[in-house]
PDB file of N, CA and C in Angstrom:
ATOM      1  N   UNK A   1       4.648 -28.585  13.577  1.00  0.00           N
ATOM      2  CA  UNK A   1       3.691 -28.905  12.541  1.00  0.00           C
ATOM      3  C   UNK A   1       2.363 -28.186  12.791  1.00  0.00           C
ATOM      4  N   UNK A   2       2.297 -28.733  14.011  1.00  0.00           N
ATOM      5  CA  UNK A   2       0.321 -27.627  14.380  1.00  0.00           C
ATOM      6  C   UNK A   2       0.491 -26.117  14.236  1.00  0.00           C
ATOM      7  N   UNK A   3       2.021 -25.307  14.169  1.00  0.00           N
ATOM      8  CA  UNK A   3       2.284 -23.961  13.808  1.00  0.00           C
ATOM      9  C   UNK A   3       1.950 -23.947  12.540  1.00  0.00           C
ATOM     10  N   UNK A   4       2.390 -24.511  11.636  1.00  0.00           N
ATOM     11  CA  UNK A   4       2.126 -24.419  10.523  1.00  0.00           C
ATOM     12  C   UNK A   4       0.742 -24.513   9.589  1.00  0.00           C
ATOM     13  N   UNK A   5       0.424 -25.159  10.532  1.00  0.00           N
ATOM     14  CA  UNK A   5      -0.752 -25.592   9.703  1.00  0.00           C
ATOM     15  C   UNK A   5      -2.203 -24.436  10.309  1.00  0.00           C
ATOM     16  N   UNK A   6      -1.655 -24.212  11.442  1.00  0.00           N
ATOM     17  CA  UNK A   6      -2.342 -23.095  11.966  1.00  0.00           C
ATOM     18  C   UNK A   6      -2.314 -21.966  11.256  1.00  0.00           C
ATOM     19  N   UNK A   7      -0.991 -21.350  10.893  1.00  0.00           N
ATOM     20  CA  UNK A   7      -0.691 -20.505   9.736  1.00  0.00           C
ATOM     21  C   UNK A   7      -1.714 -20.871   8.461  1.00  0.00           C
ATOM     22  N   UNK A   8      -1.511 -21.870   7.848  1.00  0.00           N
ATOM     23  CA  UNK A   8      -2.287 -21.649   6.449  1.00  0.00           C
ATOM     24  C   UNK A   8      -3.907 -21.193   6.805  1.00  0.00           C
ATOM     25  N   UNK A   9      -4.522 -21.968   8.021  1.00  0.00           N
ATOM     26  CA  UNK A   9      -6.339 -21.751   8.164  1.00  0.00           C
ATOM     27  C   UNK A   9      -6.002 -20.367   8.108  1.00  0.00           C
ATOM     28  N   UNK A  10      -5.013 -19.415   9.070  1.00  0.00           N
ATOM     29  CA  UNK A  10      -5.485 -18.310   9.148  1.00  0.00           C
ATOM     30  C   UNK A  10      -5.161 -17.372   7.625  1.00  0.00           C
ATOM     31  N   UNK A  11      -4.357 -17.700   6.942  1.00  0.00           N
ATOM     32  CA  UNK A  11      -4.190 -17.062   5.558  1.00  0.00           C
ATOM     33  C   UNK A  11      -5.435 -17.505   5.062  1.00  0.00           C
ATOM     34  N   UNK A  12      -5.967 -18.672   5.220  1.00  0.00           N
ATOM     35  CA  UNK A  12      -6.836 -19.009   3.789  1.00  0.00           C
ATOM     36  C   UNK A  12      -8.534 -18.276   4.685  1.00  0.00           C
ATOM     37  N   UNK A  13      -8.358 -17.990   5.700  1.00  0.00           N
ATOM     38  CA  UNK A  13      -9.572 -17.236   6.565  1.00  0.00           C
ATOM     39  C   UNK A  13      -9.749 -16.263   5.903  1.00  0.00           C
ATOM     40  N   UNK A  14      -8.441 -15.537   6.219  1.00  0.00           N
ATOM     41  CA  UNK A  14      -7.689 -14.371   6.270  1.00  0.00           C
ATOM     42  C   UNK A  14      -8.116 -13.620   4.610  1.00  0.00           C
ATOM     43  N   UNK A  15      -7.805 -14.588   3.417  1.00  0.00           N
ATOM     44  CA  UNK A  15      -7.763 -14.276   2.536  1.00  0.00           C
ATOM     45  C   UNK A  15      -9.074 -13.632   1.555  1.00  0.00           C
ATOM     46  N   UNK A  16      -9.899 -14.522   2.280  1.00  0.00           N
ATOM     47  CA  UNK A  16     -11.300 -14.005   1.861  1.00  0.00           C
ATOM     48  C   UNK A  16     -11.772 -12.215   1.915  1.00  0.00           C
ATOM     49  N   UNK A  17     -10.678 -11.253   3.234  1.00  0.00           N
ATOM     50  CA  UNK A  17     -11.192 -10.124   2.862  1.00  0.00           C
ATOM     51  C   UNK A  17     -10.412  -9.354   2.549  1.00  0.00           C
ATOM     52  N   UNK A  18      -9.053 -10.379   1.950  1.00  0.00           N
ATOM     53  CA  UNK A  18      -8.360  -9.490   1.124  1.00  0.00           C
ATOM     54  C   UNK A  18      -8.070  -9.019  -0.389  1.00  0.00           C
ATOM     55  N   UNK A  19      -7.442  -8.029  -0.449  1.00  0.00           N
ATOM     56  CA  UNK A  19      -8.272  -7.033  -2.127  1.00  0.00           C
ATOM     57  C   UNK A  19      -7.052  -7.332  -2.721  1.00  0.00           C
ATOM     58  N   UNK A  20      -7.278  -7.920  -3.820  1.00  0.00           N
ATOM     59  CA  UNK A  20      -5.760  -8.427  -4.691  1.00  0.00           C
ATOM     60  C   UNK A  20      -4.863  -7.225  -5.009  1.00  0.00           C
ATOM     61  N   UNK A  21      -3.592  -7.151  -5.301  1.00  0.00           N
ATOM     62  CA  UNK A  21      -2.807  -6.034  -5.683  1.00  0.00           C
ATOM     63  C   UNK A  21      -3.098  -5.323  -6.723  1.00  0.00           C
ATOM     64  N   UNK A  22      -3.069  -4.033  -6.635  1.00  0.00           N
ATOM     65  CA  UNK A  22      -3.146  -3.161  -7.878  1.00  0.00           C
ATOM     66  C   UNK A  22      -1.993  -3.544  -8.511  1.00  0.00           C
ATOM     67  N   UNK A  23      -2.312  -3.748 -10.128  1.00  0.00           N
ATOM     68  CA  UNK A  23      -1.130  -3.688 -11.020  1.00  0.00           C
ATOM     69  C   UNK A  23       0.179  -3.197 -10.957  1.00  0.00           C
ATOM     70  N   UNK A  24       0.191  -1.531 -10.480  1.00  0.00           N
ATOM     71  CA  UNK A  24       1.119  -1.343  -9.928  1.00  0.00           C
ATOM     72  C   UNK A  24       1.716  -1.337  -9.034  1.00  0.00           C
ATOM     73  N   UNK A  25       1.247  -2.293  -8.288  1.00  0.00           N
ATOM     74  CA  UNK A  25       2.112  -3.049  -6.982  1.00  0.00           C
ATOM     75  C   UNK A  25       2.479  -4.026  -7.108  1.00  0.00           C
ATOM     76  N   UNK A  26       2.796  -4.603  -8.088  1.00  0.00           N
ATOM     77  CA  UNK A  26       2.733  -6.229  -8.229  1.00  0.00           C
ATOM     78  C   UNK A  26       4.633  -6.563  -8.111  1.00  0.00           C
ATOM     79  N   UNK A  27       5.035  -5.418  -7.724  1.00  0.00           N
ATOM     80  CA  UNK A  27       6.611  -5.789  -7.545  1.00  0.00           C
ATOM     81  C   UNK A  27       6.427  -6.259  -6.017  1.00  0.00           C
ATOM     82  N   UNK A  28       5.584  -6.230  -5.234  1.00  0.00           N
ATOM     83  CA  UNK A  28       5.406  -6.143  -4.066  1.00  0.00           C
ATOM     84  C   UNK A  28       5.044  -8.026  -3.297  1.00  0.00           C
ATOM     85  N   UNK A  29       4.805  -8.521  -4.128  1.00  0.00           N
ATOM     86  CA  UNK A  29       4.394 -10.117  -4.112  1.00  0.00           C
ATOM     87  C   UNK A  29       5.761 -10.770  -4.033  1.00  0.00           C
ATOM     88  N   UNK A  30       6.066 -11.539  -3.174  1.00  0.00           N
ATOM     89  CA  UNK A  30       6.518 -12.509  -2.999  1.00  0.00           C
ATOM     90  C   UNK A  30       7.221 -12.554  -1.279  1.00  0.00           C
ATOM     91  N   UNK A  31       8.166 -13.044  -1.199  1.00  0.00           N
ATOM     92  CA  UNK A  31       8.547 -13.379   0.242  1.00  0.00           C
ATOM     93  C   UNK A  31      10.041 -12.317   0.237  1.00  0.00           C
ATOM     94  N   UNK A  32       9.943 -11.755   1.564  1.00  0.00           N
ATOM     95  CA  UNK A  32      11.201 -10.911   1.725  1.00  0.00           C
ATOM     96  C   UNK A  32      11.440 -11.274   3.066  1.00  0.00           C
ATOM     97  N   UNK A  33      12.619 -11.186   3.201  1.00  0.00           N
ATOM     98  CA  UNK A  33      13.316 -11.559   4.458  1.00  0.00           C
ATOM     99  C   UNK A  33      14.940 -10.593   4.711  1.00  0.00           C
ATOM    100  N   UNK A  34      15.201 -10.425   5.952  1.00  0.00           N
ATOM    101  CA  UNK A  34      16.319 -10.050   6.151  1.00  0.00           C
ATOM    102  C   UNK A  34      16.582 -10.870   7.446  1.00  0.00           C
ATOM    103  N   UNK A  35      17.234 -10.838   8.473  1.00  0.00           N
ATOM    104  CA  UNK A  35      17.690 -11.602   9.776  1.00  0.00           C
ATOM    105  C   UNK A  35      16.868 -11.172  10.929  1.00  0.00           C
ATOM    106  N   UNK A  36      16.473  -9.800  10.887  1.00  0.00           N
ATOM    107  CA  UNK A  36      15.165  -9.838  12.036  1.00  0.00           C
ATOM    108  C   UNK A  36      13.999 -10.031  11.805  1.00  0.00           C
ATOM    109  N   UNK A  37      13.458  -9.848   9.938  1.00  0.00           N
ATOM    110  CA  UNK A  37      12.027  -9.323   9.483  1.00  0.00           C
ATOM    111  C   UNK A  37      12.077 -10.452   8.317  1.00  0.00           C
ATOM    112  N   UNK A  38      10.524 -10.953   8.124  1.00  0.00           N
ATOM    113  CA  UNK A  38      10.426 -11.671   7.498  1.00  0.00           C
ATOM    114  C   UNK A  38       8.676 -11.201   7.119  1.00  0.00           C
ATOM    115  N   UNK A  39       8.844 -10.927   5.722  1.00  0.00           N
ATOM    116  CA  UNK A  39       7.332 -10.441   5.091  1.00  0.00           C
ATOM    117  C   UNK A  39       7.042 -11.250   3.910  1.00  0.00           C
ATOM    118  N   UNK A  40       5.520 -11.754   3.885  1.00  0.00           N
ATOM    119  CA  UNK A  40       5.215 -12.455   2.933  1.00  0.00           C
ATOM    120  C   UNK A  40       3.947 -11.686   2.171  1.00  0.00           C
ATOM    121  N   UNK A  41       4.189 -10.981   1.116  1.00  0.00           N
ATOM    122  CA  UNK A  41       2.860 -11.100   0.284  1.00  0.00           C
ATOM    123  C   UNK A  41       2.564 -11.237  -1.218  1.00  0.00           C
ATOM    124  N   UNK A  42       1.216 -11.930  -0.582  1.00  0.00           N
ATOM    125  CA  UNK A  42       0.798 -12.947  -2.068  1.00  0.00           C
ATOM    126  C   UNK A  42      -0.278 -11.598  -2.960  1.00  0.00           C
ATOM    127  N   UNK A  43      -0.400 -11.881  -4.190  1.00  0.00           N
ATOM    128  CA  UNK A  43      -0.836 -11.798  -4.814  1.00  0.00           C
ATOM    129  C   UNK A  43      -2.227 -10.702  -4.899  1.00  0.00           C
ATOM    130  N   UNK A  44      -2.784 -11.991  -4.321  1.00  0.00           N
ATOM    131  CA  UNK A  44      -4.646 -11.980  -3.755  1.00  0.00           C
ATOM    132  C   UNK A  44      -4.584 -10.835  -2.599  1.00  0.00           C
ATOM    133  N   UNK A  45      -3.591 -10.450  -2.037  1.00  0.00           N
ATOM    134  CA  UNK A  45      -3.244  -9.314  -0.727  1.00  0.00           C
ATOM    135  C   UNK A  45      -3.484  -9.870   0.294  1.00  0.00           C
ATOM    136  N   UNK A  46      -3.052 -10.943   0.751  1.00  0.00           N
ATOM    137  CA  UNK A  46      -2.918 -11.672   1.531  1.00  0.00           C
ATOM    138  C   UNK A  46      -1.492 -11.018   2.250  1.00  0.00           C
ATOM    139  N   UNK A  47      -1.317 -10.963   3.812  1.00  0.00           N
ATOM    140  CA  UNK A  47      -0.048 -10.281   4.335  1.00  0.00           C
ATOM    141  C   UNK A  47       0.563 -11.261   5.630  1.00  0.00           C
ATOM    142  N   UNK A  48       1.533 -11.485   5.929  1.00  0.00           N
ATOM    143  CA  UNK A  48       1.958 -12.376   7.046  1.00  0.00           C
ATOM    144  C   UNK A  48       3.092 -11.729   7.402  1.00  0.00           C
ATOM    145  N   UNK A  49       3.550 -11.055   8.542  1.00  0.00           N
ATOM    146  CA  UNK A  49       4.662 -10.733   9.014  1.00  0.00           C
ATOM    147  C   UNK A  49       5.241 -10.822  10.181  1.00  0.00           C
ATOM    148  N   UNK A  50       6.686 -10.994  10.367  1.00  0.00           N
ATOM    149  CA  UNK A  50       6.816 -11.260  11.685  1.00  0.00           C
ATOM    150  C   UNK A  50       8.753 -10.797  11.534  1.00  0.00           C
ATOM    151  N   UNK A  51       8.587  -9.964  13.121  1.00  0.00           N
ATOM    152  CA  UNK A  51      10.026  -9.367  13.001  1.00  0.00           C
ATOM    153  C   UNK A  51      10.685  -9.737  14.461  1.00  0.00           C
ATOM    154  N   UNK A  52      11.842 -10.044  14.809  1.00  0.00           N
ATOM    155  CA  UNK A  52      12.442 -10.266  15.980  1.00  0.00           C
ATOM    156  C   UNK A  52      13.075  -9.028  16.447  1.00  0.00           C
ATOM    157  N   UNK A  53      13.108  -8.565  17.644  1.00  0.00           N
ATOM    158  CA  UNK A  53      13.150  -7.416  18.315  1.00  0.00           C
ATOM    159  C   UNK A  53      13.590  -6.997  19.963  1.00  0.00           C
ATOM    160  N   UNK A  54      14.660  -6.820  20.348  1.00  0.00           N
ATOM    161  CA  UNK A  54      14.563  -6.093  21.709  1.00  0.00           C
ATOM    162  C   UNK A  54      14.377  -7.436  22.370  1.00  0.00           C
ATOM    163  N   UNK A  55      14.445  -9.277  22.007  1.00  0.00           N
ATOM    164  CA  UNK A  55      14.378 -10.140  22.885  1.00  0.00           C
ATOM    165  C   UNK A  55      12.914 -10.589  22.640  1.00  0.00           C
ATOM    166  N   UNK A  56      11.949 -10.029  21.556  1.00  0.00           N
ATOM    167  CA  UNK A  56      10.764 -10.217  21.305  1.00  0.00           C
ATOM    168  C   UNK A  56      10.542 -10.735  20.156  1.00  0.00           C
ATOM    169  N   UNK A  57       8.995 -10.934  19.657  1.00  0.00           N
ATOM    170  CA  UNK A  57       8.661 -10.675  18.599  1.00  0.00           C
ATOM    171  C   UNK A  57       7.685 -10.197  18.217  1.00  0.00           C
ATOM    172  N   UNK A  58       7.570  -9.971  16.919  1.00  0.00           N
ATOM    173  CA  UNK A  58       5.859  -9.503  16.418  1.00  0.00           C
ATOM    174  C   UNK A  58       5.406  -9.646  15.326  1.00  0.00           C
ATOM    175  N   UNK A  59       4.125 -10.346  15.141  1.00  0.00           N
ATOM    176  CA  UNK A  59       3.751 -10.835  13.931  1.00  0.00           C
ATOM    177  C   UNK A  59       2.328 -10.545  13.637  1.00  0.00           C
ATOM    178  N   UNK A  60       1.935 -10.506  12.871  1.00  0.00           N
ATOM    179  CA  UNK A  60       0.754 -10.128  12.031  1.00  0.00           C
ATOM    180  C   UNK A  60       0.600 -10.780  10.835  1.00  0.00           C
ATOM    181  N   UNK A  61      -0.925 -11.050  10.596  1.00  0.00           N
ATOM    182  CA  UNK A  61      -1.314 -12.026   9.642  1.00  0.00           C
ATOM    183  C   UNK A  61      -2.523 -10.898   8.738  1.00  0.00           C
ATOM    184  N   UNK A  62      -2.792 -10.664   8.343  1.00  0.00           N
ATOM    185  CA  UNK A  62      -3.901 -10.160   7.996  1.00  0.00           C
ATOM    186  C   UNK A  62      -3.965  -9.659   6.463  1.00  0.00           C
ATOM    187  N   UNK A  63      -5.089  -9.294   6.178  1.00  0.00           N
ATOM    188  CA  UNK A  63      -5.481  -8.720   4.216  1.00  0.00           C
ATOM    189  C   UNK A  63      -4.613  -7.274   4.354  1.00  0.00           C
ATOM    190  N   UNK A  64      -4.615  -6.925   2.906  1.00  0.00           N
ATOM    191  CA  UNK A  64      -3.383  -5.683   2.881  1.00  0.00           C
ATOM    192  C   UNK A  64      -5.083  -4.983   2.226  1.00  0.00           C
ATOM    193  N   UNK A  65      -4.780  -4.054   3.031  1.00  0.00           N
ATOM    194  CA  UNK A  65      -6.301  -2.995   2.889  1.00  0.00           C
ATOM    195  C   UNK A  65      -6.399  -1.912   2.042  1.00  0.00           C
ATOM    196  N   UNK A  66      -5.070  -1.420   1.726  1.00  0.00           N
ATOM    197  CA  UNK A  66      -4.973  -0.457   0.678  1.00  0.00           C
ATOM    198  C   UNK A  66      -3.289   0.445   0.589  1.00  0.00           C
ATOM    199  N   UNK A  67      -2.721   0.588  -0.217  1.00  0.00           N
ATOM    200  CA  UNK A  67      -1.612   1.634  -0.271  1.00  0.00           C
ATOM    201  C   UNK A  67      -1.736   3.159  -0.070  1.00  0.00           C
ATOM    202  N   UNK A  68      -0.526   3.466   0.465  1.00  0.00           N
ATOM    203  CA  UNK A  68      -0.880   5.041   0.841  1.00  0.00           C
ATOM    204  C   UNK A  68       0.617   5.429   0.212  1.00  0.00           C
ATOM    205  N   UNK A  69       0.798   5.870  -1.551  1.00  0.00           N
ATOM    206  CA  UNK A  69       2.042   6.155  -2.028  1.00  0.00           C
ATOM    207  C   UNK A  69       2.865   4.890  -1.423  1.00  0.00           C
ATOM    208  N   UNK A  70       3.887   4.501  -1.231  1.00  0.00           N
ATOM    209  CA  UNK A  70       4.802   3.544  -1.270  1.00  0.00           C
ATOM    210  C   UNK A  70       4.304   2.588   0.047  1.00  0.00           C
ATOM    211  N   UNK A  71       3.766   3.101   1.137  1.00  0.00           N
ATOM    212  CA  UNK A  71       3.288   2.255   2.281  1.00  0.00           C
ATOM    213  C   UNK A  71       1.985   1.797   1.919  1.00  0.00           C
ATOM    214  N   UNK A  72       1.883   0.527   2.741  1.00  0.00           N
ATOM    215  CA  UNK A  72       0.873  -0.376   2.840  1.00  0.00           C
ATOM    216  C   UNK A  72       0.028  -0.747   4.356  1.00  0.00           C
ATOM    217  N   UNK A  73      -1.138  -0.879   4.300  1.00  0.00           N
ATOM    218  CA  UNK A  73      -2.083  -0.868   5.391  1.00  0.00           C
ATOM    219  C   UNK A  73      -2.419  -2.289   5.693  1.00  0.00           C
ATOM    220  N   UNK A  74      -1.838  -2.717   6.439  1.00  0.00           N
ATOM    221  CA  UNK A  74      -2.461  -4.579   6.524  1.00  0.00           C
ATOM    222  C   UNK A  74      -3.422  -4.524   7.887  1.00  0.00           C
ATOM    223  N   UNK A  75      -5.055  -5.526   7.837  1.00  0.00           N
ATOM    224  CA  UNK A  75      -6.064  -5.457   9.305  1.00  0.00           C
ATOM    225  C   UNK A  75      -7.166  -5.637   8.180  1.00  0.00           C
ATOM    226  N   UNK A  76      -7.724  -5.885  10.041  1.00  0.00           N
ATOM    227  CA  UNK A  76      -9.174  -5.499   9.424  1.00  0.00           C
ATOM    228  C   UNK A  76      -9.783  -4.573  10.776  1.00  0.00           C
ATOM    229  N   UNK A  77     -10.982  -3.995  10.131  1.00  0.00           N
ATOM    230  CA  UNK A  77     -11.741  -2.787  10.637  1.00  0.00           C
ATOM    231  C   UNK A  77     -10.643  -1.767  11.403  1.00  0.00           C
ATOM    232  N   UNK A  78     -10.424  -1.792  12.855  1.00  0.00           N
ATOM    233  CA  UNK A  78     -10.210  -0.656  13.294  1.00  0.00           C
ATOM    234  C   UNK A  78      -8.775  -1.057  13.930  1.00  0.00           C
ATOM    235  N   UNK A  79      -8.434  -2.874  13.409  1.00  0.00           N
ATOM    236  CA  UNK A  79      -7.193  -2.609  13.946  1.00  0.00           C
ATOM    237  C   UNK A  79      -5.941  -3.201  12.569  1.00  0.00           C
ATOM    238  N   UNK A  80      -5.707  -2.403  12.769  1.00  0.00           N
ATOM    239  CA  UNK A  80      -4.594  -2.149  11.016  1.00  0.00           C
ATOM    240  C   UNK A  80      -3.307  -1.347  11.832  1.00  0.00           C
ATOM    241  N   UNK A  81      -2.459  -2.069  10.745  1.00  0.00           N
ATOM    242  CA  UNK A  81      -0.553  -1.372  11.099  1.00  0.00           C
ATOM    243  C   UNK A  81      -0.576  -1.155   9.257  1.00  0.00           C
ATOM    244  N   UNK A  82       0.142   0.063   9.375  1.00  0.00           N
ATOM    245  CA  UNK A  82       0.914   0.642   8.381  1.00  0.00           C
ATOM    246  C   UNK A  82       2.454   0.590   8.228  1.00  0.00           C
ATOM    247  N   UNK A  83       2.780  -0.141   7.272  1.00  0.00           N
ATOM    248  CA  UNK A  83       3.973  -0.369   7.231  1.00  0.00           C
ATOM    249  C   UNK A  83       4.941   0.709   5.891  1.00  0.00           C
ATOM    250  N   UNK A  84       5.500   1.268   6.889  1.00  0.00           N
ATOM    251  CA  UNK A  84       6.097   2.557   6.255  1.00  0.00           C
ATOM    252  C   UNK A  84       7.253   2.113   5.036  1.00  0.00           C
ATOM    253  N   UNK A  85       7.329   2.320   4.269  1.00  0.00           N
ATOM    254  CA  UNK A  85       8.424   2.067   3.071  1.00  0.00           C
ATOM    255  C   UNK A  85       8.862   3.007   2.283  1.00  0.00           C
ATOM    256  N   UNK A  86      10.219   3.257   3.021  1.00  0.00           N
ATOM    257  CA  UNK A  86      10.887   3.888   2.434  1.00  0.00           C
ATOM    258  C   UNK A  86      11.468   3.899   1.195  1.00  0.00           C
ATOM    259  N   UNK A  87      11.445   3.033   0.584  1.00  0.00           N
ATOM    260  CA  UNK A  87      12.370   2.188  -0.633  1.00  0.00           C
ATOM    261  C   UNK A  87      11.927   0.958  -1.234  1.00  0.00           C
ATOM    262  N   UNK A  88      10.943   1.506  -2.151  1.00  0.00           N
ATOM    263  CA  UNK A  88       9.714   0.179  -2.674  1.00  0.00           C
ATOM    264  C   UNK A  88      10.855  -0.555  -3.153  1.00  0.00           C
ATOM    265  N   UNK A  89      10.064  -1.768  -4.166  1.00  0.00           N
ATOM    266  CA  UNK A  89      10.749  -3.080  -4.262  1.00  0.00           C
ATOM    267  C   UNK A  89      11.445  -2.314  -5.548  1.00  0.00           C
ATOM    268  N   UNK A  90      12.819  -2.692  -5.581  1.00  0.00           N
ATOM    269  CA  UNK A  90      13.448  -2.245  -6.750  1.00  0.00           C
ATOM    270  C   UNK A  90      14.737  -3.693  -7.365  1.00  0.00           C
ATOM    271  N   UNK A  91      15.142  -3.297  -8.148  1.00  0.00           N
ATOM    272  CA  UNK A  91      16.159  -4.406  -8.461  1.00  0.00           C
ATOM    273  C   UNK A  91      17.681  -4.018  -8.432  1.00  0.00           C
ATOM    274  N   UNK A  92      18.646  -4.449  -7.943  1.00  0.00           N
ATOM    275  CA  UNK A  92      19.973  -4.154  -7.423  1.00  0.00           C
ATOM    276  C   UNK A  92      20.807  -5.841  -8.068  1.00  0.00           C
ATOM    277  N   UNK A  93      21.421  -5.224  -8.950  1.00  0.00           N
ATOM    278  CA  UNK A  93      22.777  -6.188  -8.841  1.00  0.00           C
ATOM    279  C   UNK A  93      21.767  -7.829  -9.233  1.00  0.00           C
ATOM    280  N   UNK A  94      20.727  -7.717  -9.993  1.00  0.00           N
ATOM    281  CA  UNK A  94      19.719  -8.709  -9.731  1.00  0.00           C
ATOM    282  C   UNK A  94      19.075  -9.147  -8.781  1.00  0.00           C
ATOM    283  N   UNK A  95      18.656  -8.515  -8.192  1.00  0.00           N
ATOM    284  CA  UNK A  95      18.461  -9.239  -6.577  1.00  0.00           C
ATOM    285  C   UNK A  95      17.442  -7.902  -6.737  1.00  0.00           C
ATOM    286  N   UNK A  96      16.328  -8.162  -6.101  1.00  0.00           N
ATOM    287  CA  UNK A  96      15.237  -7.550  -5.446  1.00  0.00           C
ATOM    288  C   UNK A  96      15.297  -7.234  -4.171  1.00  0.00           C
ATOM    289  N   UNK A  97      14.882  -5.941  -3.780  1.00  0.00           N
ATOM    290  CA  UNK A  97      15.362  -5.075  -2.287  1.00  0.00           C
ATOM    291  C   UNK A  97      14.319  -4.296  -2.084  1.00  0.00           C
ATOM    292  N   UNK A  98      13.744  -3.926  -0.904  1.00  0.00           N
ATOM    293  CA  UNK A  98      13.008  -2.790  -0.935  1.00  0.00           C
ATOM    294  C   UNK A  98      12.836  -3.005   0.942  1.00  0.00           C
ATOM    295  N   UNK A  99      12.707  -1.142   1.916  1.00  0.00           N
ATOM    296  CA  UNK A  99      13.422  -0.979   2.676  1.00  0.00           C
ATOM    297  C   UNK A  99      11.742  -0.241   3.274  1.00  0.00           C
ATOM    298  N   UNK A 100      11.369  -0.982   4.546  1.00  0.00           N
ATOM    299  CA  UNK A 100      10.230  -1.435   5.099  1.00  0.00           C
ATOM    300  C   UNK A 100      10.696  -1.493   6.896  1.00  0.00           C
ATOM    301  N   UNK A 101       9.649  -0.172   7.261  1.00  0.00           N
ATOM    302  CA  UNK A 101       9.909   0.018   8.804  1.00  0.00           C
ATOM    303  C   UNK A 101      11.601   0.172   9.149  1.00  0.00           C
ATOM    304  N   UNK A 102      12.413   0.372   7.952  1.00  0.00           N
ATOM    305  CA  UNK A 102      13.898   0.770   8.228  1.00  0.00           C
ATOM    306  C   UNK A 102      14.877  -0.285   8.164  1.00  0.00           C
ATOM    307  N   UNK A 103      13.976  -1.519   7.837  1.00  0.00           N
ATOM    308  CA  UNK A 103      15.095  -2.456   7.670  1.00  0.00           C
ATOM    309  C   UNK A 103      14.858  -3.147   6.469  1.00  0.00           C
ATOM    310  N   UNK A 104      16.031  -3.493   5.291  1.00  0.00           N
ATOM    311  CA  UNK A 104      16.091  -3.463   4.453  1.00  0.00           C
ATOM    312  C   UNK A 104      15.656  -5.091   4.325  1.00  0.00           C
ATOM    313  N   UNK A 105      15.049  -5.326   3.260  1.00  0.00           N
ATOM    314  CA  UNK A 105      14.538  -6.572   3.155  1.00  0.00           C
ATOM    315  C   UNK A 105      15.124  -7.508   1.215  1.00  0.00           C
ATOM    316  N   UNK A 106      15.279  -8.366   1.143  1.00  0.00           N
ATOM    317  CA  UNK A 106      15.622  -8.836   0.318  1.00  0.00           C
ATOM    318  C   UNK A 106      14.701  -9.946  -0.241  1.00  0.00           C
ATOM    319  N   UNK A 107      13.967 -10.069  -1.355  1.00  0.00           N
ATOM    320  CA  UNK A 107      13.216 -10.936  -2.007  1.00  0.00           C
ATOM    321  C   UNK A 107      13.748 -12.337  -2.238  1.00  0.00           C
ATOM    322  N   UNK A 108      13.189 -13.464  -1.562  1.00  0.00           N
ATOM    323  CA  UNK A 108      13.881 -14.828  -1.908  1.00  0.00           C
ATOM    324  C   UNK A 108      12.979 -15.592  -2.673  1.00  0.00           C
ATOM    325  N   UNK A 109      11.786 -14.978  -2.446  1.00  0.00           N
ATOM    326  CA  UNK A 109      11.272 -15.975  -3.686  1.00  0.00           C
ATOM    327  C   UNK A 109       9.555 -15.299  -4.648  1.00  0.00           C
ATOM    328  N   UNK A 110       9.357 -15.445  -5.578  1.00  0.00           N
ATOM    329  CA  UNK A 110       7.657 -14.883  -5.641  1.00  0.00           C
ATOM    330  C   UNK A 110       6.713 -15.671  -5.000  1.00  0.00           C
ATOM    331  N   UNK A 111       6.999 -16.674  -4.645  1.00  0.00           N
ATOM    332  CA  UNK A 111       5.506 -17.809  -4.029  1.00  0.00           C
ATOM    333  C   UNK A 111       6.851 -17.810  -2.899  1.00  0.00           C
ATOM    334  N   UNK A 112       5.259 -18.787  -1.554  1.00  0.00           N
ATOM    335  CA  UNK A 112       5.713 -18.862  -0.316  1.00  0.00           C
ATOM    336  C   UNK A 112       6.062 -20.180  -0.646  1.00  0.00           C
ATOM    337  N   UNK A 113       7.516 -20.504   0.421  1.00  0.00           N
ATOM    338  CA  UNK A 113       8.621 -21.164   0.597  1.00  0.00           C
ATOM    339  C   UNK A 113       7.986 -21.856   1.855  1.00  0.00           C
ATOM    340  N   UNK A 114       8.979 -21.853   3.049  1.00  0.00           N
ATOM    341  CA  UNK A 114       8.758 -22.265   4.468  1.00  0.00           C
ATOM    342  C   UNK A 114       8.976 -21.153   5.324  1.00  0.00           C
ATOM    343  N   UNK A 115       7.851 -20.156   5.302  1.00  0.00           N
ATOM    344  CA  UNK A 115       7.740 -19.030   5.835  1.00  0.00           C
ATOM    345  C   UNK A 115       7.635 -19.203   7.470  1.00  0.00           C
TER     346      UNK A 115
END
């Protein structure tokens, strides 16, 4: 429970210096998940991610700072990750997909669930 709730202060911190989506990103909002990677973003450019790895993990919370063609920049000031995307959000068979740091991710919902 104190994980969780720790999570929202830092989104709703978090959110204040983030720059809402350009129009044409707005396929880009909602929650994607596959079995190692799990990415959440809202709206307002709010970013939360976290991937299992090699016996590890790694997660990041932070405002999405700007697009560079299909990749996205999540931080603030001088410490920011770029998350490379190969394969923006597209639609397959009904189902929403789009293919991020190499692993393919699948859309489960537009608003956050139990991230």
């Amino acid at each position: 429970m104190n994980k969780l709730l720790s999570f929202f202060i830092l989104i709703l911190l978090l959110s204040g210096c983030a720059k809402p989506l350009p129009e044409d990103k707005l396929d880009y909002v909602g929650e994607w998940q596959s079995s190692e990677m799990g990415l959440l973003i809202l709206d307002d450019g709010t970013v939360a991610y976290k991937r299992l790895k090699g016996g590890g993990s790694t997660s990041i919370n932070g405002p999405l700072q700007e697009f560079i063609g299909d990749d996205f920049v999540v931080g603030v000031l001088f410490m920011t990750t770029t998350f490379d995307v190969s394969e923006p959000p597209h639609e397959v068979d009904g189902s929403w997909k789009m293919t991020v740091d190499g692993v393919r991710l699948t859309k489960v919902s537009e608003e956050y669930s139990e991230y």
